[in-house]
Protein backbone atom coordinates (compact mmCIF):
# COMPACT_ATOMS: atom_id res chain seq x y z
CA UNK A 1 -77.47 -12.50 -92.40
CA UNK A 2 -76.69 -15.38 -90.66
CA UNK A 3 -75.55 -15.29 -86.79
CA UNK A 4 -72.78 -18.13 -85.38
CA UNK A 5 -73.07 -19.11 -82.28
CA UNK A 6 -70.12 -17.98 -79.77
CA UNK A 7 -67.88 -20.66 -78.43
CA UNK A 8 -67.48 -19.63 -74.79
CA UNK A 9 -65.52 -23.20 -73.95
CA UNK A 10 -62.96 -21.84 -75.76
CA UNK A 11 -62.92 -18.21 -74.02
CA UNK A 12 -63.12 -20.29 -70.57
CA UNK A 13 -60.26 -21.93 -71.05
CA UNK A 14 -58.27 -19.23 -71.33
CA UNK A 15 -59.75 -17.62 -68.00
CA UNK A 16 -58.37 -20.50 -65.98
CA UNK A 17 -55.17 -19.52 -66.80
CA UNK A 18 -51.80 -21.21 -68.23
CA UNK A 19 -52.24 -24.78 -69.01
CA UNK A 20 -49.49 -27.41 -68.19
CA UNK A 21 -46.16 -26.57 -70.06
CA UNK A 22 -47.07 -22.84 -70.01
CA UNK A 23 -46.02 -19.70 -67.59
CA UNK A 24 -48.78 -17.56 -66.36
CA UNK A 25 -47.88 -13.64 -66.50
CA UNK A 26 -47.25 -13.76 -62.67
CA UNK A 27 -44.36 -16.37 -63.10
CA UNK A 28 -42.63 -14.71 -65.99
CA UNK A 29 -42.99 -11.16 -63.75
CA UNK A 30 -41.74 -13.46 -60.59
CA UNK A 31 -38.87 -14.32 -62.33
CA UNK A 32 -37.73 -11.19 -63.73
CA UNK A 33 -37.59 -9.55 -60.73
CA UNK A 34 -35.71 -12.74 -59.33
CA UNK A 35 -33.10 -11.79 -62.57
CA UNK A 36 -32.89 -8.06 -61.21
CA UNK A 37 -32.06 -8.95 -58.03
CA UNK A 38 -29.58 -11.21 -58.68
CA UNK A 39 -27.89 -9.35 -61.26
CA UNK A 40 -27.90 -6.13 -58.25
CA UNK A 41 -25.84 -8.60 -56.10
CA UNK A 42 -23.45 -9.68 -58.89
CA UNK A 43 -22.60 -6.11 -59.18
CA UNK A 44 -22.23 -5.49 -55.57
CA UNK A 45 -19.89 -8.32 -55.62
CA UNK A 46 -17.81 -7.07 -58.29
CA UNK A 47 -17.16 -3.81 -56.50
CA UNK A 48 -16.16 -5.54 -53.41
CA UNK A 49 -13.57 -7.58 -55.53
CA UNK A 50 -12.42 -4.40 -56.66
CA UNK A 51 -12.54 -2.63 -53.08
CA UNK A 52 -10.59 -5.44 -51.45
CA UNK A 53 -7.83 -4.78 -54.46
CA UNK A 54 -8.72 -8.55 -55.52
CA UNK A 55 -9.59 -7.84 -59.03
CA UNK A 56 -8.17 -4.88 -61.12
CA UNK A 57 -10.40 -5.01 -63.69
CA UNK A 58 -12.51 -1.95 -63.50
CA UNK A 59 -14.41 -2.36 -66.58
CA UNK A 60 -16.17 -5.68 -65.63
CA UNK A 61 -17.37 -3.97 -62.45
CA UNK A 62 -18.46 -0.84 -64.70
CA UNK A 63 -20.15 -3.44 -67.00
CA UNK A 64 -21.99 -5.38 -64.29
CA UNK A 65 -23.39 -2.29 -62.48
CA UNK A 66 -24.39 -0.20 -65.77
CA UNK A 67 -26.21 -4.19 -66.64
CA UNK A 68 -27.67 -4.13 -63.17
CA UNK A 69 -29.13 -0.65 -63.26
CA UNK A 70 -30.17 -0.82 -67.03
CA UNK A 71 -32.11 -4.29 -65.77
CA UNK A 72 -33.96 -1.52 -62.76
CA UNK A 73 -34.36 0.82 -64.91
CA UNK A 74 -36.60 -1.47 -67.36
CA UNK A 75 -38.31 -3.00 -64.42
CA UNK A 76 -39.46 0.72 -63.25
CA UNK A 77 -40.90 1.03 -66.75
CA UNK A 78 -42.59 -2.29 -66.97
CA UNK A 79 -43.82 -1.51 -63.43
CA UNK A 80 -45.34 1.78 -64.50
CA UNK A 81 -46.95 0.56 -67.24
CA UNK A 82 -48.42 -2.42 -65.30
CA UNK A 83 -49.76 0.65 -62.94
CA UNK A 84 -51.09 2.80 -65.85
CA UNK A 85 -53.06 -0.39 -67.77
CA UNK A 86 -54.73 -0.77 -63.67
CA UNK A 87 -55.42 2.48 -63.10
CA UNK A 88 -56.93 2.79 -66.82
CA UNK A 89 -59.15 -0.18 -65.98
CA UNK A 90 -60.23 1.30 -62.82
CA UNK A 91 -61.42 4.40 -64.76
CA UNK A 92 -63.95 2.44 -66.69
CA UNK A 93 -67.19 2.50 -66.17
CA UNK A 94 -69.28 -0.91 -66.06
C-alpha cells in the first residue's frame, strides 16, 4: 500500500483566513447582528408612527416587530450554538 504525501500548502491557506473577494465568519456574524439591530429600530419607529396617530396601519407595525423579534430570536439560537461548539472544544482533551 502506497502512502501520498499530505499537501499542507493547501491546509495553510485556509488557516490564514478569507482570501480577497471572500467574508471571513466574523464579518458575516458582524453583519447580522448589524441587520438585527437595525431591523429593532425600524420597529421602534413604526410604533412611534403609530403612537403619534401618524400612521393607522397597525399591521405593518405588527409585521415589523414580530420580523424584528423573529430576527432576535434566531440570533439567540445562533449565539447558543456558537457557545455550545466552544464549550465542546474546551472539553477536549489534547
Amino acid at each position: 500500500m502506497k502512502i501520498d504525501s499530505v499537501n499542507t500548502a493547501g491546509m495553510l491557506d485556509q488557516l490564514k483566513g478569507p482570501q480577497k473577494g471572500e467574508s471571513s465568519f466574523l464579518d458575516n456574524l458582524k453583519d447580522s447582528i448589524k441587520k438585527v439591530g437595525e431591523l429593532e429600530k425600524e420597529a421602534d419607529k413604526e410604533v412611534e408612527k403609530l403612537a403619534k396617530m401618524e400612521s393607522d396601519d397597525v399591521s405593518s407595525t405588527m409585521m415589523a416587530i414580530e420580523k424584528a423579534d423573529l430576527t432576535f430570536q434566531l440570533m439567540m439560537q445562533v449565539r447558543n450554538k456558537i457557545i455550545d461548539a466552544y464549550q465542546e472544544i474546551m472539553r477536549l482533551q489534547v
